[in-house]
Protein backbone atom coordinates (compact mmCIF):
# COMPACT_ATOMS: atom_id res chain seq x y z
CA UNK A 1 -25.42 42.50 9.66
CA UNK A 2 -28.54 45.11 10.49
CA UNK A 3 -28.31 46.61 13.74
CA UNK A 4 -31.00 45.63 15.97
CA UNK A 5 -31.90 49.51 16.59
CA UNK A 6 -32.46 49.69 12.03
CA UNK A 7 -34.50 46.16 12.65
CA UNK A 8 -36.70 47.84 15.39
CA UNK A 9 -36.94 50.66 12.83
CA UNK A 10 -38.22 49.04 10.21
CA UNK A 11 -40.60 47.12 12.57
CA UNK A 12 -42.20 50.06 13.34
CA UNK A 13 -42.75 51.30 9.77
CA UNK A 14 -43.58 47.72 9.12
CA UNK A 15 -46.65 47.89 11.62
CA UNK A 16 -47.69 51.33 9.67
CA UNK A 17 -48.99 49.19 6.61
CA UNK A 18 -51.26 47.24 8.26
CA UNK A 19 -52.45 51.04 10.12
CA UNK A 20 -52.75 52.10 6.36
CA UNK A 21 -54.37 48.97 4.65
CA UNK A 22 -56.72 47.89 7.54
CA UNK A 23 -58.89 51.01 6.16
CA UNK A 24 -59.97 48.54 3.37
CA UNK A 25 -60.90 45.77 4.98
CA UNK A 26 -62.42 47.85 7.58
CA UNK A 27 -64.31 49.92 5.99
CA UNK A 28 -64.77 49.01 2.86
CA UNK A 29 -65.53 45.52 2.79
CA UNK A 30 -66.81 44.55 6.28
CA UNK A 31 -69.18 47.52 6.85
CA UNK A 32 -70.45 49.93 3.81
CA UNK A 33 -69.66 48.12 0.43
CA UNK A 34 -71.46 44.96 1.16
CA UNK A 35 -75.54 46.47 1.93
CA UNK A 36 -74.62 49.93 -0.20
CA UNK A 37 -73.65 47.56 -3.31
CA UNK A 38 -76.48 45.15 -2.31
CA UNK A 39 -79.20 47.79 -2.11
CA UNK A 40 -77.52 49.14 -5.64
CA UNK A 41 -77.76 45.68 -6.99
CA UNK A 42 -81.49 44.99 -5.91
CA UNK A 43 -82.37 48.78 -7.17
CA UNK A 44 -81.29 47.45 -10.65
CA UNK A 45 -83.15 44.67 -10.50
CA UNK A 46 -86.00 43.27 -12.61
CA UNK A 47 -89.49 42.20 -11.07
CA UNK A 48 -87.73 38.64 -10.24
CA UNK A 49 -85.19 40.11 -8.16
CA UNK A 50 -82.35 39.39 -10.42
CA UNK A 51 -79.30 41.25 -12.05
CA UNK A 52 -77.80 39.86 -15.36
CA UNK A 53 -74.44 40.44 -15.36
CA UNK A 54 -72.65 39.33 -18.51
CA UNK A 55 -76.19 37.69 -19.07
CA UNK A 56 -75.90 35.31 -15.80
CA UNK A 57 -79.08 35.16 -13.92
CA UNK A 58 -78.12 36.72 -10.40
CA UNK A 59 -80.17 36.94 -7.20
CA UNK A 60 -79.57 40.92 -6.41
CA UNK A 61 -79.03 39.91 -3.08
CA UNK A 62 -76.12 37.18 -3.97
CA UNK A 63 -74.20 39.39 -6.19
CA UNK A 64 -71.97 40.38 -3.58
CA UNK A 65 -70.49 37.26 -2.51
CA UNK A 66 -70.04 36.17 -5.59
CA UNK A 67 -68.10 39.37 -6.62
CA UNK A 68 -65.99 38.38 -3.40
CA UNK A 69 -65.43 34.76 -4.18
CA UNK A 70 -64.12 35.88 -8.47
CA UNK A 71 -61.83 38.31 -6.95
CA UNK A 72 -60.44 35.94 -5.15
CA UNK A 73 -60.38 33.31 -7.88
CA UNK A 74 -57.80 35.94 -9.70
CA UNK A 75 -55.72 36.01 -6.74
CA UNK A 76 -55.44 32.32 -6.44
CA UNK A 77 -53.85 33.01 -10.24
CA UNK A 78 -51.76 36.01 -9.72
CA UNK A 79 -50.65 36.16 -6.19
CA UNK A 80 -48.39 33.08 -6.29
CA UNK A 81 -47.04 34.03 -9.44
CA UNK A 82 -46.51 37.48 -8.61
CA UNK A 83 -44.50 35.97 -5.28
CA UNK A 84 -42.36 33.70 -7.40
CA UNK A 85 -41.07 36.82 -9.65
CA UNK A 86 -40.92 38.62 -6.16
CA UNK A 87 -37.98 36.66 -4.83
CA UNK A 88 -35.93 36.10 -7.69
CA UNK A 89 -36.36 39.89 -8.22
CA UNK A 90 -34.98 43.69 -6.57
CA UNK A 91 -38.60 44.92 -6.94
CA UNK A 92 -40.14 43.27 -3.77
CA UNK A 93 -40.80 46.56 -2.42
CA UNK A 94 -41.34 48.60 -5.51
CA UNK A 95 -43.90 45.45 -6.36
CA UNK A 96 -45.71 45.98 -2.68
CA UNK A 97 -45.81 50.02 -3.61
CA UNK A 98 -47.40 49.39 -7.16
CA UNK A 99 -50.08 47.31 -6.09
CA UNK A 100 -51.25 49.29 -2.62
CA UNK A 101 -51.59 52.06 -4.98
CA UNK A 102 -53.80 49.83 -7.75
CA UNK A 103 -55.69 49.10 -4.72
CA UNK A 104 -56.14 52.56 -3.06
CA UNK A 105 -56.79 54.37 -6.37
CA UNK A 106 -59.38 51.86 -7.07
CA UNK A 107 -60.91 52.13 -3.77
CA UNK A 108 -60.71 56.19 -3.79
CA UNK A 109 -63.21 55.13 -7.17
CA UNK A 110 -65.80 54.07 -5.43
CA UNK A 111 -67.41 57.41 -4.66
CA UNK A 112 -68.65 56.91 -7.82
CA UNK A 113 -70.29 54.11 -7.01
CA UNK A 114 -74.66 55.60 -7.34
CA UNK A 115 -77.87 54.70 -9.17
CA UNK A 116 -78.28 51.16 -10.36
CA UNK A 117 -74.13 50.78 -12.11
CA UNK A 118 -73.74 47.77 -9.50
CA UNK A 119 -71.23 46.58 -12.11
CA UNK A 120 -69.27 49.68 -11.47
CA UNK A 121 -68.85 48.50 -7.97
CA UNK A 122 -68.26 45.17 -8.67
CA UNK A 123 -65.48 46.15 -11.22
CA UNK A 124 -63.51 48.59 -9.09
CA UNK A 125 -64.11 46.13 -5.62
CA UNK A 126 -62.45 43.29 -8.00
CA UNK A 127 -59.42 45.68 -8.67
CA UNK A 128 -59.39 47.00 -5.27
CA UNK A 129 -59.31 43.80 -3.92
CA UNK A 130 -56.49 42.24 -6.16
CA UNK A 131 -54.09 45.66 -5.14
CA UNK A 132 -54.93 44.74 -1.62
CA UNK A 133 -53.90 41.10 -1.45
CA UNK A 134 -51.30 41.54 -3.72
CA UNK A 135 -49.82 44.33 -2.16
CA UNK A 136 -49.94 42.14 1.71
CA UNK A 137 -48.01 39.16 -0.01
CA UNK A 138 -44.94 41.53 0.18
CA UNK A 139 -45.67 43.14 3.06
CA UNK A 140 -45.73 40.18 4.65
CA UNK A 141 -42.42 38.64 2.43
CA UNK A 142 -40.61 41.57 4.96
CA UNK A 143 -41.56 39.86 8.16
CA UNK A 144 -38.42 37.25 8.12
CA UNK A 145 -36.28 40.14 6.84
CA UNK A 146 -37.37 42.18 9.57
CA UNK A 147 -37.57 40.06 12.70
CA UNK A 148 -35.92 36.80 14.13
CA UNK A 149 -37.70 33.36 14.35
CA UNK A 150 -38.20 33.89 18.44
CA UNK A 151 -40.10 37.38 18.21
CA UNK A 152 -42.22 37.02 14.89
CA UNK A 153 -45.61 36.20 17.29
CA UNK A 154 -44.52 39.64 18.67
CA UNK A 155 -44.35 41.74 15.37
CA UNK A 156 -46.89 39.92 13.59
CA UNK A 157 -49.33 40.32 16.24
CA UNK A 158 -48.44 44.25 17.02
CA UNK A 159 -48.68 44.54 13.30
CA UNK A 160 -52.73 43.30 13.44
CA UNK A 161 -52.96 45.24 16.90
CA UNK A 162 -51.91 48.05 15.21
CA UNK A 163 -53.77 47.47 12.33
CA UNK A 164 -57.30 47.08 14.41
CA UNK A 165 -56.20 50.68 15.93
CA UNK A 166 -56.07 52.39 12.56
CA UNK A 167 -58.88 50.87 10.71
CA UNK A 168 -61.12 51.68 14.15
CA UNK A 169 -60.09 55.03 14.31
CA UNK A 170 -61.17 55.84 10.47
CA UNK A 171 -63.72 53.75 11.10
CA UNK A 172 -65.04 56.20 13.79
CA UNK A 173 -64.93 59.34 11.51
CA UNK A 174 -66.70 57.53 9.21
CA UNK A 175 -69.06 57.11 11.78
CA UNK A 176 -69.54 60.49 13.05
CA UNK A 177 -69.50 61.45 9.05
CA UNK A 178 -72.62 58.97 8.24
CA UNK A 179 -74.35 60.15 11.60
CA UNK A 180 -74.20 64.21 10.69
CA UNK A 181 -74.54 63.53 7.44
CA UNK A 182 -78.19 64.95 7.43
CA UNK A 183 -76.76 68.14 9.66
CA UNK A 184 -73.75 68.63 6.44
CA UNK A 185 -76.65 68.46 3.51
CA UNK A 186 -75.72 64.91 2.69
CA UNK A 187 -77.64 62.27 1.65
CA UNK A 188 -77.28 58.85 3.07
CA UNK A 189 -75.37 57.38 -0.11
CA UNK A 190 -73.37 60.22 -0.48
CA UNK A 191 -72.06 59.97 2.99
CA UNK A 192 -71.89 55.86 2.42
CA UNK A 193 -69.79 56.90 -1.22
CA UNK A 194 -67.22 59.23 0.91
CA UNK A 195 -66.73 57.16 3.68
CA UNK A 196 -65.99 54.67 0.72
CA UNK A 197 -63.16 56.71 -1.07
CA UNK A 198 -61.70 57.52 2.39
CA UNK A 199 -60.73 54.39 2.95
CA UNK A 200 -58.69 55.03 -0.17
CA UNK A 201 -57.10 58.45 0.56
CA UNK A 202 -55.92 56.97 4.25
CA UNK A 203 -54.41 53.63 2.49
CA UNK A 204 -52.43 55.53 -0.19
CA UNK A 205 -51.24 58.58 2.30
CA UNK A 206 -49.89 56.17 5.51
CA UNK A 207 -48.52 53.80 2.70
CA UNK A 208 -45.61 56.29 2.17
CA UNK A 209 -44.20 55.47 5.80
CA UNK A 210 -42.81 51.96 5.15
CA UNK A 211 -42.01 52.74 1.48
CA UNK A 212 -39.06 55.46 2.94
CA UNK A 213 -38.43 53.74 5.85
CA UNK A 214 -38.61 49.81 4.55
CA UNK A 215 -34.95 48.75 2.95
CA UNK A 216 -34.65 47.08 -0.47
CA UNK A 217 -32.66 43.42 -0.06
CA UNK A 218 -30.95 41.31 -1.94
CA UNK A 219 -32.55 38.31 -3.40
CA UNK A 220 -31.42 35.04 -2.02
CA UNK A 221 -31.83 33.55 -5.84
CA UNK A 222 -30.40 34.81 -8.84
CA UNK A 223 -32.74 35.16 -12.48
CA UNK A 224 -30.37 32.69 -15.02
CA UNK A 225 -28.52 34.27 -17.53
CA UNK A 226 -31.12 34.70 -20.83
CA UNK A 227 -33.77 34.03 -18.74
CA UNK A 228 -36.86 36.51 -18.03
CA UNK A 229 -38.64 37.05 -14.62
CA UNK A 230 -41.88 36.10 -15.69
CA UNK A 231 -40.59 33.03 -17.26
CA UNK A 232 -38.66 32.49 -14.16
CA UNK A 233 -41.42 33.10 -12.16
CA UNK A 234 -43.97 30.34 -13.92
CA UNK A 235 -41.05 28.07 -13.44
CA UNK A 236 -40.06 28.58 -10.05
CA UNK A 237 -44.13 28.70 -8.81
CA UNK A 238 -44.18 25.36 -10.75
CA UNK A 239 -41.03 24.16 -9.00
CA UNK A 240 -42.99 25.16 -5.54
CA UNK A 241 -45.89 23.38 -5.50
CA UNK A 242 -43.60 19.91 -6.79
CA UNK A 243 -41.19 20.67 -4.17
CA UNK A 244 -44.21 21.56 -1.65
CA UNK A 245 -44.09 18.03 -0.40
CA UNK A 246 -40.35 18.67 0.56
CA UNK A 247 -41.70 20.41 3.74
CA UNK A 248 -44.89 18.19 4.25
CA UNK A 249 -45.41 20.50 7.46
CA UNK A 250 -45.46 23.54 6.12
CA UNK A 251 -47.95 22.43 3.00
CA UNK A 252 -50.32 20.97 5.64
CA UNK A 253 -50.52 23.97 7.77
CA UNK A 254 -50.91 26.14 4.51
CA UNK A 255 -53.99 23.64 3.56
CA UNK A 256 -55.55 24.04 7.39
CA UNK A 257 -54.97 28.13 7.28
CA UNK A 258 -56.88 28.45 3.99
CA UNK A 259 -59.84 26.46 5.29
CA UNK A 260 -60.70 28.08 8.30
CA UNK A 261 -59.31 31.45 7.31
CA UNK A 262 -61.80 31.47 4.67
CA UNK A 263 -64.25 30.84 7.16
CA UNK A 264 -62.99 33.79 9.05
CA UNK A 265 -62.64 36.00 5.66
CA UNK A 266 -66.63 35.14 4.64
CA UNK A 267 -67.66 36.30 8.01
CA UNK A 268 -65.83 39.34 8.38
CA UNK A 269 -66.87 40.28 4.86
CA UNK A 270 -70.87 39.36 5.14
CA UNK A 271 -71.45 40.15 8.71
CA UNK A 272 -72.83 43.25 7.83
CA UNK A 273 -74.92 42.18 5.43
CA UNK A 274 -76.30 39.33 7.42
CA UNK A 275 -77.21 42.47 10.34
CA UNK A 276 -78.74 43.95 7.75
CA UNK A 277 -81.19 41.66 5.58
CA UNK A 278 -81.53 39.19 8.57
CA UNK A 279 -81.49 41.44 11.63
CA UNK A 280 -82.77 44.50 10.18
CA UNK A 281 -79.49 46.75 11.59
CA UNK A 282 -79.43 50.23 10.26
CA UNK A 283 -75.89 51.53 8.77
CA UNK A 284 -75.37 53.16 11.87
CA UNK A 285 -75.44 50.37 14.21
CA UNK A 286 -73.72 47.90 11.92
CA UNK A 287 -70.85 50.94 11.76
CA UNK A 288 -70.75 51.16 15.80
CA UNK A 289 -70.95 47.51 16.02
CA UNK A 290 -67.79 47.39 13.80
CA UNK A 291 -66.15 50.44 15.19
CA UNK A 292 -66.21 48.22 18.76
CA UNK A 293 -65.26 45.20 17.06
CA UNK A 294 -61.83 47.20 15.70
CA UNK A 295 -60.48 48.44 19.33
CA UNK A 296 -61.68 45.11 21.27
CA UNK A 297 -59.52 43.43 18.53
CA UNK A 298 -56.46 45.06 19.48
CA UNK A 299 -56.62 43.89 22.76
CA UNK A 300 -57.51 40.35 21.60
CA UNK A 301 -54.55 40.00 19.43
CA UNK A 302 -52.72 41.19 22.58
CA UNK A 303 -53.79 39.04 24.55
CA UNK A 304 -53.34 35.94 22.10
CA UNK A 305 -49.94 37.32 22.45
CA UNK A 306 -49.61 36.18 25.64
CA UNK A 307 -51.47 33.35 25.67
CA UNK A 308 -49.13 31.53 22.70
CA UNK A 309 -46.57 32.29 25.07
CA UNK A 310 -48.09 30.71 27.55
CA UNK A 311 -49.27 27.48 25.96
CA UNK A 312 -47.45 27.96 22.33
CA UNK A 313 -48.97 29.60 19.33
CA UNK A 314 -50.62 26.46 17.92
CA UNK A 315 -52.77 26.13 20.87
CA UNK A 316 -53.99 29.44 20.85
CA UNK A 317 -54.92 29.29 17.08
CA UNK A 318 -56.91 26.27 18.25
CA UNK A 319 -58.41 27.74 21.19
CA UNK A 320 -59.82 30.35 18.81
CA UNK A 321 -60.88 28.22 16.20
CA UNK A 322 -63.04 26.67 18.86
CA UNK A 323 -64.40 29.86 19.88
CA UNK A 324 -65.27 30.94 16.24
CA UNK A 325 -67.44 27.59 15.74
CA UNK A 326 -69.46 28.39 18.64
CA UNK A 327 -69.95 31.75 17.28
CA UNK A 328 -71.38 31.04 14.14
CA UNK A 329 -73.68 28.70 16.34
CA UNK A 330 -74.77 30.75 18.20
CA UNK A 331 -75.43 33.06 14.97
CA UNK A 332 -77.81 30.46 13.72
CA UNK A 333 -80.00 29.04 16.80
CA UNK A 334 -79.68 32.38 18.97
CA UNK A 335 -79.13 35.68 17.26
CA UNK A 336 -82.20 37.46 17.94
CA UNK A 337 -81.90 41.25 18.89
CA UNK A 338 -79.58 44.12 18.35
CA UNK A 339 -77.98 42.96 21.68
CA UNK A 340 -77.55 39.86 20.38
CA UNK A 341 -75.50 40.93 17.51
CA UNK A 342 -73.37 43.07 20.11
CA UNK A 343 -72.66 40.24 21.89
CA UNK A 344 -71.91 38.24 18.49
CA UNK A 345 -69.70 40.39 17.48
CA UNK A 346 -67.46 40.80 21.31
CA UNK A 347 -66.93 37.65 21.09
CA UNK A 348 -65.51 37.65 17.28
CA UNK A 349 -63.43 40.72 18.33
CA UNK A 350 -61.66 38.85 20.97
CA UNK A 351 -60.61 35.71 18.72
CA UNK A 352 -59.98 37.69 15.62
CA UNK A 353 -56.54 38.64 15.78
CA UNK A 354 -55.11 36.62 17.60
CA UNK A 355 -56.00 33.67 15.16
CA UNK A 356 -55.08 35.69 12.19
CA UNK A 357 -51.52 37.01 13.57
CA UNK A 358 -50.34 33.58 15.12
CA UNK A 359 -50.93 31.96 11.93
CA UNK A 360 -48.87 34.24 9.79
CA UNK A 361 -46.03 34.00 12.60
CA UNK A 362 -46.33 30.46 12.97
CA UNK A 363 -46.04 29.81 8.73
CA UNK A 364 -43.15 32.25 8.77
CA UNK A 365 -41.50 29.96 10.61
CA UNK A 366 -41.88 26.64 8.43
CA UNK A 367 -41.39 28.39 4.58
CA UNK A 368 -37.91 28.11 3.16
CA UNK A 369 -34.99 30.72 3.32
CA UNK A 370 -35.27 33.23 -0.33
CA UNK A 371 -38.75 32.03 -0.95
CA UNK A 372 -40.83 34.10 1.29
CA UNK A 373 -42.49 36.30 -1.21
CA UNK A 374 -43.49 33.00 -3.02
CA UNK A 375 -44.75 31.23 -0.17
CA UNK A 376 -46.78 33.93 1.28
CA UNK A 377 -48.10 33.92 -2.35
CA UNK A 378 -49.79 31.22 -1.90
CA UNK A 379 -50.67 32.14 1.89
CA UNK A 380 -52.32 35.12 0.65
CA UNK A 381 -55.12 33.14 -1.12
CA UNK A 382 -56.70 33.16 1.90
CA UNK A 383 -55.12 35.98 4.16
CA UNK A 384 -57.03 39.70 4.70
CA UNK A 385 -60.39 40.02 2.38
CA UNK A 386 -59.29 37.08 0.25
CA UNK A 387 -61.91 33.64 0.68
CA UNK A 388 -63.63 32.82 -2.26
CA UNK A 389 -64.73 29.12 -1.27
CA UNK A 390 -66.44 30.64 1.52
CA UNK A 391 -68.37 33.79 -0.20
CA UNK A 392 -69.64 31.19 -2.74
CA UNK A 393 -70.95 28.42 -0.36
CA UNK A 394 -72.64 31.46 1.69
CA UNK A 395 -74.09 32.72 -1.88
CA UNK A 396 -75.07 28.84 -3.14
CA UNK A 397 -76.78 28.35 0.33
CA UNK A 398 -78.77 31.67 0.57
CA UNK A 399 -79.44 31.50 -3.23
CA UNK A 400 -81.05 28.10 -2.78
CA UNK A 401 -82.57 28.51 0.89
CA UNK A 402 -83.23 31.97 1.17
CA UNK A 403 -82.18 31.88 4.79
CA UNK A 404 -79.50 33.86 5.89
CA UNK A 405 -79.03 31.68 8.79
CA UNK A 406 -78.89 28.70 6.92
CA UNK A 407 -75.80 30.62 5.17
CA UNK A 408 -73.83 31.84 7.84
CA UNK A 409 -74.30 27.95 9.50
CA UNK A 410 -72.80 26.48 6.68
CA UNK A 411 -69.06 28.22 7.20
CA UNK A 412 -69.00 26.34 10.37
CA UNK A 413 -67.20 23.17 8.22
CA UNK A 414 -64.21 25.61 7.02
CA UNK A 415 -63.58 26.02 11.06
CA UNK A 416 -63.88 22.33 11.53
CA UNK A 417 -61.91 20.90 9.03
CA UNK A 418 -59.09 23.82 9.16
CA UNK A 419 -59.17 22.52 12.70
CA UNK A 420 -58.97 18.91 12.33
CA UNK A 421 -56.03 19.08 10.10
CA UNK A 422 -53.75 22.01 12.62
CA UNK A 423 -53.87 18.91 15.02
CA UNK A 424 -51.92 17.24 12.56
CA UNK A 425 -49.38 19.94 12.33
CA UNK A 426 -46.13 19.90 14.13
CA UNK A 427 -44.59 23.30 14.03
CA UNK A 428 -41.04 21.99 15.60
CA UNK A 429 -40.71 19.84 12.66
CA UNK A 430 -42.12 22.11 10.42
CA UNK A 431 -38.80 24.36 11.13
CA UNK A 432 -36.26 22.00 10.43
CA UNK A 433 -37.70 20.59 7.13
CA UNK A 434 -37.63 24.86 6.41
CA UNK A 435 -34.07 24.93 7.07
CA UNK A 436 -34.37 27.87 9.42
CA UNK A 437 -33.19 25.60 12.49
């Protein structure tokens, strides 16, 4: 039995990862790699304004979300997979070091990333992107190890508080980097290709904190004699989504989460491309708008904190979803002006992470015991950076239209239908088909 001093211990080094990988998401994907590989992607383009990649007629402009929504499509392969081996196996954690590495190194490639290669980009995003989600499926297998059922809303949520305050604070010396970039002699991709591999040094270096400090468990479940763990693994993912149905709860909040998280994923990885083609934002005000949008999350997940206290962490994911749809509204019939955007983008902050941290504390609670790593598997196909339905409706519908608005309108029906099926959820029973009550 763990001492509750070691479990407060490893809580804290726990919260360090999402410091560490919150660089990527930050960074990487919501500010500079979306217009940078955009403007790389048009600068390769032919009179049309398309990019054949593998010989696929591509609107420059659309490449990007439809890089997003294939990376994803491998994770929706792999992850779950990789989550069955992960429970039957000792390597959880070596697993979660191997594959925030994959993803830092990859990301640490991108100042590379110049010219017209957009395929370079696309390649090492794709990689970078895999390591990422991969490596949060165990990192987020540790939360039941690491905290009981009545204070996951707490650790979760510090986790994405703490998270917000280290992607903000690179985010800011990115910031000042991009801004004096013409007082150091650097151009303005240069400066947008460091900021880039940044992202990767801070990932890799604050990723050593929960590997020493993080313990190695058991497995609840045993690999068969003769058996292999890939085999296993195939088997026992296979065995999962059968058995799904065992914990009907569970499988229907799993459904809701990846339809509106999506919609939260698409926006938080195209909102700076929609400042910039639609709104005109240079990289510097997209960067500060971002930069605000990082510490006014931390004290919205906070403060969702509080409130699922208050009224119980299903009502406050619902409370934000509500808040999200009138957001994008307002995106579409509104959104005018720099200020505008601001404003946009307050209001985003505050729902963020509280809807995002609730949700992983909430599913924690309704997965069976010695199948975490599995089941967040499968939650990971649409946790941090990884939509794909969502990136390719946006693409589709700004392919087709050529309105940005139009695009950013249409994610409105992941929010509602993740919403209308979370009223269906009961969390109470959710926990006693899970066996944890």
């Amino acid at each position: 039995m763990e001492s509750a001093t070691d479990l407060r211990r490893e809580q804290r080094a726990w919260y360090v990862y999402d410091w560490a990988n919150s660089a990527f998401p930050t960074t990487v994907l919501t500010v500079f790699i979306g217009p940078y590989l955009t403007t790389i992607a048009k600068a390769a383009a032919g009179p049309g304004g398309y990019v054949y990649p593998l010989g696929l007629k591509v609107a420059a402009e659309s490449f990007f979300p439809y890089i997003v929504s294939i990376s994803v499509l491998l994770q929706v392969i792999l992850l779950p997979l990789l989550g069955a081996i992960a429970d039957y196996s000792h390597f959880k954690k070596q697993m979660f070091a191997f594959f925030a590495y994959v993803g830092a190194f990859a990301t640490m490639g991108m100042y590379f990333l110049y010219g017209t290669n957009y395929w370079l980009g696309g390649l090492l995003f794709l990689v970078a992107n895999l390591g990422f989600g991969a490596s949060v499926v165990f990192y987020n297998a540790f939360l039941p190890d690491i905290a009981h059922p009545d204070e996951r809303d707490h650790v979760s949520s510090m986790g994405w508080a703490i998270g917000y305050l280290g992607g903000g604070l690179l985010l800011a010396l990115n910031l000042l980097l991009f801004t004096k970039a013409g007082d150091l002699g650097l151009g303005t991709g240069e400066a947008v290709r460091i900021n880039l591999a940044s992202a990767g040094v801070w990932w890799a270096i604050f990723t050593m904190i929960p590997l020493f400090v993080l313990k190695r468990r058991q497995p609840v479940k045993h690999i068969p004699a003769g058996e292999h763990y890939l085999t296993v693994g195939i088997r026992q993912l296979w065995h999962t989504l059968v058995k799904v149905r065992a914990h009907p709860q569970a499988l229907l909040f799993l459904i809701a989460f990846l339809l509106y998280n999506d919609g939260i994923q698409t926006v938080i990885a195209l909102a700076s491309v929609f400042g910039q083609e639609e709104l005109g934002l240079s990289m510097s005000t997209l960067t500060t708008v971002i930069l605000m949008v990082q510490f006014i999350a931390f004290f919205g997940a906070v403060l969702f904190k509080y409130l699922a206290r208050a009224i119980s962490a299903k009502r406050a994911i619902v409370v934000s979803l509500l808040l999200w749809i009138g957001t994008l509204v307002y995106a579409y019939a509104f959104l005018k002006t720099t200020i505008d955007f601001y404003l946009m983008a307050a209001a985003i902050a505050i729902v963020l992470g509280g809807s995002q941290a609730l949700s992983r504390s909430v599913y924690s609670l309704m997965i069976p015991k010695g199948q975490e790593s599995e089941y967040f598997g499968l939650y990971e196909i649409s946790d941090k950076g990884t939509s794909w339905l969502g990136p390719l409706l946006f693409g589709l519908a700004l392919q087709f239209t050529g309105s940005y608005r139009i695009a950013i309108l249409s994610l409105v029906i992941f929010f509602v239908l993740g919403l209308m099926l979370l009223f269906r959820v009961d969390v109470r029973q959710g926990e006693l088909e899970s066996g944890r009550k």
